[in-house]
PDB file of N, CA and C in Angstrom:
ATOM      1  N   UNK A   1       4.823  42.181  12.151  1.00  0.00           N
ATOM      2  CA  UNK A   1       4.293  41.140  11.308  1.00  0.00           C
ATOM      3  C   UNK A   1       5.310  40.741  10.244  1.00  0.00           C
ATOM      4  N   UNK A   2       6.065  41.865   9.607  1.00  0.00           N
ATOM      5  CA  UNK A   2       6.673  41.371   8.669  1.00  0.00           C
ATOM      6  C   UNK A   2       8.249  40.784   9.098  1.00  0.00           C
ATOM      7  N   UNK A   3       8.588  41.052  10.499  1.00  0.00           N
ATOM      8  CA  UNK A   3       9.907  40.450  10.999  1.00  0.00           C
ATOM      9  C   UNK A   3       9.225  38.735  11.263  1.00  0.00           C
ATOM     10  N   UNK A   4       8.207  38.868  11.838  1.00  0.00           N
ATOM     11  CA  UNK A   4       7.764  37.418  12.144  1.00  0.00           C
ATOM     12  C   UNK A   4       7.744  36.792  10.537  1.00  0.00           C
ATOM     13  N   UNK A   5       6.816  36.705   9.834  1.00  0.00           N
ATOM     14  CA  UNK A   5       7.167  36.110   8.412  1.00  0.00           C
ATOM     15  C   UNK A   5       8.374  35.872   8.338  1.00  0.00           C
ATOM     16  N   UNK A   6       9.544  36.915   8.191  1.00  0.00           N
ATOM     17  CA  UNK A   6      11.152  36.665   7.420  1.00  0.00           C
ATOM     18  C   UNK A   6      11.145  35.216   8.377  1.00  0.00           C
ATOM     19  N   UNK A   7      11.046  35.523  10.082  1.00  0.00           N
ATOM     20  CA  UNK A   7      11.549  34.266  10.675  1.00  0.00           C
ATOM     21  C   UNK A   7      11.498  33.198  10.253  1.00  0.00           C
ATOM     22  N   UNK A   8       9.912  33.140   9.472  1.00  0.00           N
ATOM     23  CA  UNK A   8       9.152  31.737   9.151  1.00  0.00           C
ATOM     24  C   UNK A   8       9.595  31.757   7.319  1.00  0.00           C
ATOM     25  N   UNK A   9      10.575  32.777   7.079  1.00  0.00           N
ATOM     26  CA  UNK A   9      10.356  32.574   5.337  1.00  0.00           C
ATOM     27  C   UNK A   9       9.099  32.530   5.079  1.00  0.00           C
ATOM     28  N   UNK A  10       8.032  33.163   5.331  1.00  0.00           N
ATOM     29  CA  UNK A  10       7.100  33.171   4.452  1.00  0.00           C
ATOM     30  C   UNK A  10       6.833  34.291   3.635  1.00  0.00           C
ATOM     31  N   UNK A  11       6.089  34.083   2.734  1.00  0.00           N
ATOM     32  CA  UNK A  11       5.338  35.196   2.145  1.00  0.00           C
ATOM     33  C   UNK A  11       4.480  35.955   2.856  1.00  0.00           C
ATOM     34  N   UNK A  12       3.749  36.793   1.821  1.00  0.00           N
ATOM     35  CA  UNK A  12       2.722  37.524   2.307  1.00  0.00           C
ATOM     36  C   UNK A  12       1.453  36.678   2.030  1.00  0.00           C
ATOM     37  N   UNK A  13       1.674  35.972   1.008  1.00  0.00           N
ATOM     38  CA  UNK A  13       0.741  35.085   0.762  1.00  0.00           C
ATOM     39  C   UNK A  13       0.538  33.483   1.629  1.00  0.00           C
ATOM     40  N   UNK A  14       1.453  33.581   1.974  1.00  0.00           N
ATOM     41  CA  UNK A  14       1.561  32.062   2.817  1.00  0.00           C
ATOM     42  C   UNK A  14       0.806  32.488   3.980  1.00  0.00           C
ATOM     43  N   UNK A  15       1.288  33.521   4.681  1.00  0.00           N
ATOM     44  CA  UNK A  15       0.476  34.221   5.647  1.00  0.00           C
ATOM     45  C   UNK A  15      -0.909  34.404   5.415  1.00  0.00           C
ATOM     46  N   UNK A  16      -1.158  34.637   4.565  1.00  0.00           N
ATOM     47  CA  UNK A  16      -2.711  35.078   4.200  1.00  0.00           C
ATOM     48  C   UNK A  16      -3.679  33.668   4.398  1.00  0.00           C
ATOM     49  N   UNK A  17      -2.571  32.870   3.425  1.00  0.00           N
ATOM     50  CA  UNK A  17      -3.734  31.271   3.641  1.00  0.00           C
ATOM     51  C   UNK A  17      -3.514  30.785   4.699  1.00  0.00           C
ATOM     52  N   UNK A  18      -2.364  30.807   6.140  1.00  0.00           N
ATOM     53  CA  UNK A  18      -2.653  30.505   7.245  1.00  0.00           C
ATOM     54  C   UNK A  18      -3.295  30.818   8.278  1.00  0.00           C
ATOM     55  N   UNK A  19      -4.030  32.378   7.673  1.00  0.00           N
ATOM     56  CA  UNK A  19      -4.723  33.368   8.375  1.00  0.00           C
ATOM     57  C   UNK A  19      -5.734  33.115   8.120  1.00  0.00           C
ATOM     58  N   UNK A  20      -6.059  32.615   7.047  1.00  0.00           N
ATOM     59  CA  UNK A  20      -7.487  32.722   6.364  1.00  0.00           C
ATOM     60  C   UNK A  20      -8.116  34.051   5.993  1.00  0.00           C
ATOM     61  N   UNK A  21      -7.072  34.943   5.362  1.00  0.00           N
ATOM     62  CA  UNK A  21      -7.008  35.978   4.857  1.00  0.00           C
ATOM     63  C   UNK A  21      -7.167  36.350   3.584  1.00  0.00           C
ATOM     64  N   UNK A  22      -7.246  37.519   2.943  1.00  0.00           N
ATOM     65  CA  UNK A  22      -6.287  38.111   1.945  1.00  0.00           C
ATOM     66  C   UNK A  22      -5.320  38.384   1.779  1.00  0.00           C
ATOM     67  N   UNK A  23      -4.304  38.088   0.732  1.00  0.00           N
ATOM     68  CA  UNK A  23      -2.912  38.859   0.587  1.00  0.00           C
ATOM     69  C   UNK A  23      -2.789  40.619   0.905  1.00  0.00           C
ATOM     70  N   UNK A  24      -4.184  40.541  -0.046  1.00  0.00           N
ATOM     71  CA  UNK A  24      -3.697  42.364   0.163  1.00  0.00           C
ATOM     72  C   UNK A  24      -4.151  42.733   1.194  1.00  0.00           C
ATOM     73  N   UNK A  25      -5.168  41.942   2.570  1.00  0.00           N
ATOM     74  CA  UNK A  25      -4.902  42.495   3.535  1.00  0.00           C
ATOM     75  C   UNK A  25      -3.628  42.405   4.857  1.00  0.00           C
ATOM     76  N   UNK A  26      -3.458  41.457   4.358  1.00  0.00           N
ATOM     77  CA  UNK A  26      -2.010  41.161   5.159  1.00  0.00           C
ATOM     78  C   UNK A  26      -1.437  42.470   4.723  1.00  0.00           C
ATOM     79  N   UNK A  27      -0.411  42.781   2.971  1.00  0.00           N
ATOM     80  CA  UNK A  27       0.311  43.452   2.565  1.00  0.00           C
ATOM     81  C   UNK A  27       0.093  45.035   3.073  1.00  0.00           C
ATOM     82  N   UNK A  28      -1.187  45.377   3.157  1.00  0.00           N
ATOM     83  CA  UNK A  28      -1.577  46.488   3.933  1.00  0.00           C
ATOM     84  C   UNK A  28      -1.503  47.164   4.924  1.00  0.00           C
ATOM     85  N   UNK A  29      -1.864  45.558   5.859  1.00  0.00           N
ATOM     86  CA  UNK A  29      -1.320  46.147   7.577  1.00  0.00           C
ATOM     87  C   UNK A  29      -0.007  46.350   7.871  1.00  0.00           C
ATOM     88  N   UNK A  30       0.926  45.569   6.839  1.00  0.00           N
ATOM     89  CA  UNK A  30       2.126  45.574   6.673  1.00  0.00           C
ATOM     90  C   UNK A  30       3.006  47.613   6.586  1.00  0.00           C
ATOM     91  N   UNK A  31       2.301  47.600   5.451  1.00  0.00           N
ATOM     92  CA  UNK A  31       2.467  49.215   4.958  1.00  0.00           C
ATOM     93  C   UNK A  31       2.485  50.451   5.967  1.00  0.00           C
ATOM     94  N   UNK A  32       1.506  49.851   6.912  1.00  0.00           N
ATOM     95  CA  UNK A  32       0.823  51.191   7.553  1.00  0.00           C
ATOM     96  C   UNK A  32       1.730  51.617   8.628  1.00  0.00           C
ATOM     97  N   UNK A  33       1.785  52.722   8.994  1.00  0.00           N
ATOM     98  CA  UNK A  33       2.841  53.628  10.058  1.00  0.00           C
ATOM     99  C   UNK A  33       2.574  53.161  11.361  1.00  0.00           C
ATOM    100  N   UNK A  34       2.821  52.795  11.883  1.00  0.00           N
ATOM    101  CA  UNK A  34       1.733  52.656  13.555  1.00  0.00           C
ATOM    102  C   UNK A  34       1.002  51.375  14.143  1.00  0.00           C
ATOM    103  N   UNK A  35      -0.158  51.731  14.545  1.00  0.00           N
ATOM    104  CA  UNK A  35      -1.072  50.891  14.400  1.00  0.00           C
ATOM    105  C   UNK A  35      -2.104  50.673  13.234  1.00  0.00           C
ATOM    106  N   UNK A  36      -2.006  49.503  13.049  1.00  0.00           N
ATOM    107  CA  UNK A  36      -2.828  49.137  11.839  1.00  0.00           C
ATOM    108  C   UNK A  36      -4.515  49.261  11.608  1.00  0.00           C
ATOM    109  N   UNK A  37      -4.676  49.247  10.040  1.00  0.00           N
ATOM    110  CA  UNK A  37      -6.663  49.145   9.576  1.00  0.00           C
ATOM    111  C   UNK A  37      -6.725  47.738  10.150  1.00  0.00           C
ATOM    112  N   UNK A  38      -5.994  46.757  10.586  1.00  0.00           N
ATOM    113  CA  UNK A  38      -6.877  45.652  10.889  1.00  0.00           C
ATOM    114  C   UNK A  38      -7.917  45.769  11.597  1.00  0.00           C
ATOM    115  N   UNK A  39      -8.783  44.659  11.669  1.00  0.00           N
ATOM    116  CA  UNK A  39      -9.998  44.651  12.453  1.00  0.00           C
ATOM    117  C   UNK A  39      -9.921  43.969  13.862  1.00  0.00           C
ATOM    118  N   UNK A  40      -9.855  43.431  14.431  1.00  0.00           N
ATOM    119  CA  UNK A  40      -9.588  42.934  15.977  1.00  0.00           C
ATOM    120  C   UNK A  40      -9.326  41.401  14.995  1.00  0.00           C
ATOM    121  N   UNK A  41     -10.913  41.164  14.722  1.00  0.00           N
ATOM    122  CA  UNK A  41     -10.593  39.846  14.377  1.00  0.00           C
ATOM    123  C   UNK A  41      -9.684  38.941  13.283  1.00  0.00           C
ATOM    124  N   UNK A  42      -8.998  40.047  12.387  1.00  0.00           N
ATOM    125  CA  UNK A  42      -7.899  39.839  11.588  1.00  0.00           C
ATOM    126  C   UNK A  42      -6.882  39.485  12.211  1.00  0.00           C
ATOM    127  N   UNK A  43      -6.185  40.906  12.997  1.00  0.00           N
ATOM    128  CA  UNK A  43      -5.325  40.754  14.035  1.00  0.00           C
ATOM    129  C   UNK A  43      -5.089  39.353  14.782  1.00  0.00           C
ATOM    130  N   UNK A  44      -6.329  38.692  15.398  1.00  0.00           N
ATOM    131  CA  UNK A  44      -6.274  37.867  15.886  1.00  0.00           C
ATOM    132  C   UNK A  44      -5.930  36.588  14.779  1.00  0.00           C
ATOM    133  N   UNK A  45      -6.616  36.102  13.923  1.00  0.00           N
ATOM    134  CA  UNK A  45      -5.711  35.491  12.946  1.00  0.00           C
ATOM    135  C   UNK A  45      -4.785  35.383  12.560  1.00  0.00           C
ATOM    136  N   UNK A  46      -3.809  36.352  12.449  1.00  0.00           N
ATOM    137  CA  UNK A  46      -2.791  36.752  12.020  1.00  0.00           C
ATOM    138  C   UNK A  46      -2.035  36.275  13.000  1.00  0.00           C
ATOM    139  N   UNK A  47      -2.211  36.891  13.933  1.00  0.00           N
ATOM    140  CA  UNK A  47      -1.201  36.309  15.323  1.00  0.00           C
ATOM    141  C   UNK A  47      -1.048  34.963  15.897  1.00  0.00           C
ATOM    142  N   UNK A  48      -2.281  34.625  15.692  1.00  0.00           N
ATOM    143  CA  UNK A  48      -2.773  32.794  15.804  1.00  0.00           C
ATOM    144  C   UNK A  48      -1.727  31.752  14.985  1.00  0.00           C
ATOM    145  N   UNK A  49      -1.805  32.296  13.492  1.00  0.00           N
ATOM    146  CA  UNK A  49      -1.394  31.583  12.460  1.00  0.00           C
ATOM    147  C   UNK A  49       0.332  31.592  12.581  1.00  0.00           C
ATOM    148  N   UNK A  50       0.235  32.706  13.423  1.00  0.00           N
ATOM    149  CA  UNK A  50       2.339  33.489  13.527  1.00  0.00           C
ATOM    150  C   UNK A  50       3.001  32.190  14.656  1.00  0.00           C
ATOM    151  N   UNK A  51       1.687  32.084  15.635  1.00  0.00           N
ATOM    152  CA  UNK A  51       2.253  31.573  17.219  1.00  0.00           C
ATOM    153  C   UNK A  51       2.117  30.017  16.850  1.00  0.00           C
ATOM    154  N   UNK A  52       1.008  29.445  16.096  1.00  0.00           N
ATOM    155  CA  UNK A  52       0.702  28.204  15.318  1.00  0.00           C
ATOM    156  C   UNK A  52       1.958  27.416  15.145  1.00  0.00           C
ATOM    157  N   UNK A  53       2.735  28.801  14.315  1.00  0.00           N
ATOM    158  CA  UNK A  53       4.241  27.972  13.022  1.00  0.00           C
ATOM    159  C   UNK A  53       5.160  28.396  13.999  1.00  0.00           C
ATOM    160  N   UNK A  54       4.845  28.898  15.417  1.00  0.00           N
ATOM    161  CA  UNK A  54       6.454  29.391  16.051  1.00  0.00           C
ATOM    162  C   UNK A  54       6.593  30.138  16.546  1.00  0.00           C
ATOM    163  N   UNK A  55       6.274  31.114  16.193  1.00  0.00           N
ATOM    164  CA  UNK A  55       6.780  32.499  16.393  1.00  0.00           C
ATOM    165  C   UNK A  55       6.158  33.282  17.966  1.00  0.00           C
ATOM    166  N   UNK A  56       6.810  33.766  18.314  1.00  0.00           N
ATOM    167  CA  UNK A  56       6.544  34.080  19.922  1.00  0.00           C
ATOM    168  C   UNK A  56       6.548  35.812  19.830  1.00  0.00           C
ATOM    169  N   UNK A  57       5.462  36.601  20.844  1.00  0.00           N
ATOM    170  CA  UNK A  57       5.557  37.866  20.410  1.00  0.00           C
ATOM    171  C   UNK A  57       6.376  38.234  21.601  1.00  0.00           C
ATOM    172  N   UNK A  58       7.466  39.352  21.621  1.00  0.00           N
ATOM    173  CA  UNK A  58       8.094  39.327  23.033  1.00  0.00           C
ATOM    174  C   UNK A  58       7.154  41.214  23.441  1.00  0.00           C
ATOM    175  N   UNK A  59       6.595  41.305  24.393  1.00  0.00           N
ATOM    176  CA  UNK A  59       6.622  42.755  24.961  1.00  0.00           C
ATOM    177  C   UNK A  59       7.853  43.688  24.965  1.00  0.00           C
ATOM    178  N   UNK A  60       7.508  44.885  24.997  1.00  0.00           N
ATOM    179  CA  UNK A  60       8.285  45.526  24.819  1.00  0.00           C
ATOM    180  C   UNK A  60       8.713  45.953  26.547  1.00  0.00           C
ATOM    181  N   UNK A  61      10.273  45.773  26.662  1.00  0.00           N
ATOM    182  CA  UNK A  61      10.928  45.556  27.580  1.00  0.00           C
ATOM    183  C   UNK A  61      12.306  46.920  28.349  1.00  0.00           C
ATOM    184  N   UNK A  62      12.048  47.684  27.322  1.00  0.00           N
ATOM    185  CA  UNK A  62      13.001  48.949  27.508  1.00  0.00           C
ATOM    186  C   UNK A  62      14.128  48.762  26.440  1.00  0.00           C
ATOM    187  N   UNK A  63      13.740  47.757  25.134  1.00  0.00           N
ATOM    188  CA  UNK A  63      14.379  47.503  24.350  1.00  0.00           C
ATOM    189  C   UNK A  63      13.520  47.854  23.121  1.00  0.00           C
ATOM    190  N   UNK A  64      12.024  47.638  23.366  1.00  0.00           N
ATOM    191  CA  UNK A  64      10.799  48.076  22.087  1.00  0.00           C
ATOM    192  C   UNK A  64      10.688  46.139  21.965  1.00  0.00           C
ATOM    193  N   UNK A  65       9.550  46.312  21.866  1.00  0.00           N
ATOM    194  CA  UNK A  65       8.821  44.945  21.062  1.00  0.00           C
ATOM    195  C   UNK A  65       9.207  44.117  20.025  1.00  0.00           C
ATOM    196  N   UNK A  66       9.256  42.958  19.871  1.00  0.00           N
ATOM    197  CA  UNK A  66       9.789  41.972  19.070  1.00  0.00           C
ATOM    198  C   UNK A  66       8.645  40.714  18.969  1.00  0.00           C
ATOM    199  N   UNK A  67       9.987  39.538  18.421  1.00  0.00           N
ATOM    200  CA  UNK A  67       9.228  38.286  17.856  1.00  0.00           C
ATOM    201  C   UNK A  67      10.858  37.548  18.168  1.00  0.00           C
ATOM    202  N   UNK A  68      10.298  36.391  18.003  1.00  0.00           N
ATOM    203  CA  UNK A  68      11.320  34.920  17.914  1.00  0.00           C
ATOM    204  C   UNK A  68      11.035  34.444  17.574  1.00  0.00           C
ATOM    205  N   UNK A  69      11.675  32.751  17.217  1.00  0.00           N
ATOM    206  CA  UNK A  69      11.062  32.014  16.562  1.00  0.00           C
ATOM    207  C   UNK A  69      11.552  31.030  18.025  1.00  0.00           C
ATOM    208  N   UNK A  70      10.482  30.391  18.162  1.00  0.00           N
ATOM    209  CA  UNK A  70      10.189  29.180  19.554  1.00  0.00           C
ATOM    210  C   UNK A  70      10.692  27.875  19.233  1.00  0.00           C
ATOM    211  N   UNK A  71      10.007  27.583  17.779  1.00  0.00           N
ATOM    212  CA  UNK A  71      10.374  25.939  17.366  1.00  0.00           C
ATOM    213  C   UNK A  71      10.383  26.137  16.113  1.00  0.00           C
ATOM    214  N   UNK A  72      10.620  25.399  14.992  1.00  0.00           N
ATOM    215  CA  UNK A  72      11.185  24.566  14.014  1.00  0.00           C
ATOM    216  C   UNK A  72       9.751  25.145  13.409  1.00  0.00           C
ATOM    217  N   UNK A  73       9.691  26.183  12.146  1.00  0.00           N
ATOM    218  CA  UNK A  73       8.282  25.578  11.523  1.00  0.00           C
ATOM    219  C   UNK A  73       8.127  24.958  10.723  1.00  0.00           C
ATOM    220  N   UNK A  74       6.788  24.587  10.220  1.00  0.00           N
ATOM    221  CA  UNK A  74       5.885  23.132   9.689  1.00  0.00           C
ATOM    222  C   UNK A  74       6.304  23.011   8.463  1.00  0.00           C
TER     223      UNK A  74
END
């Protein structure tokens, strides 16, 4: 989550209002070791709002999991 943001320059807060979130829950899932306290349906926001402005999630490939940026964001 937080490599996708740098892509897009955003905040934690920019994220939050494209999520229709909280900051401090964004900043949280951010924190956590692993897998995250999100809730399914956070998660899904979050990722919505990431793929929305660009950002592409890549599987993990024998390289570990990533992000890109697809197009130009808004």
């Amino acid at each position: 989550m937080r490599a996708a943001r740098a892509l897009l320059r955003w905040s934690a807060e920019q994220l939050a209002h494209a999520s229709a979130l909280g900051a401090n829950t964004v900043r949280r899932a951010e924190i956590t070791e692993g897998a995250t306290s999100l809730t399914a349906a956070n998660d899904r926001a979050i990722r919505r709002a990431l793929e929305e402005a660009g950002v592409e999630f890549i599987d993990e490939n024998g390289g570990g999991a990533g992000v890109r940026l697809c197009k130009p964001s808004r």
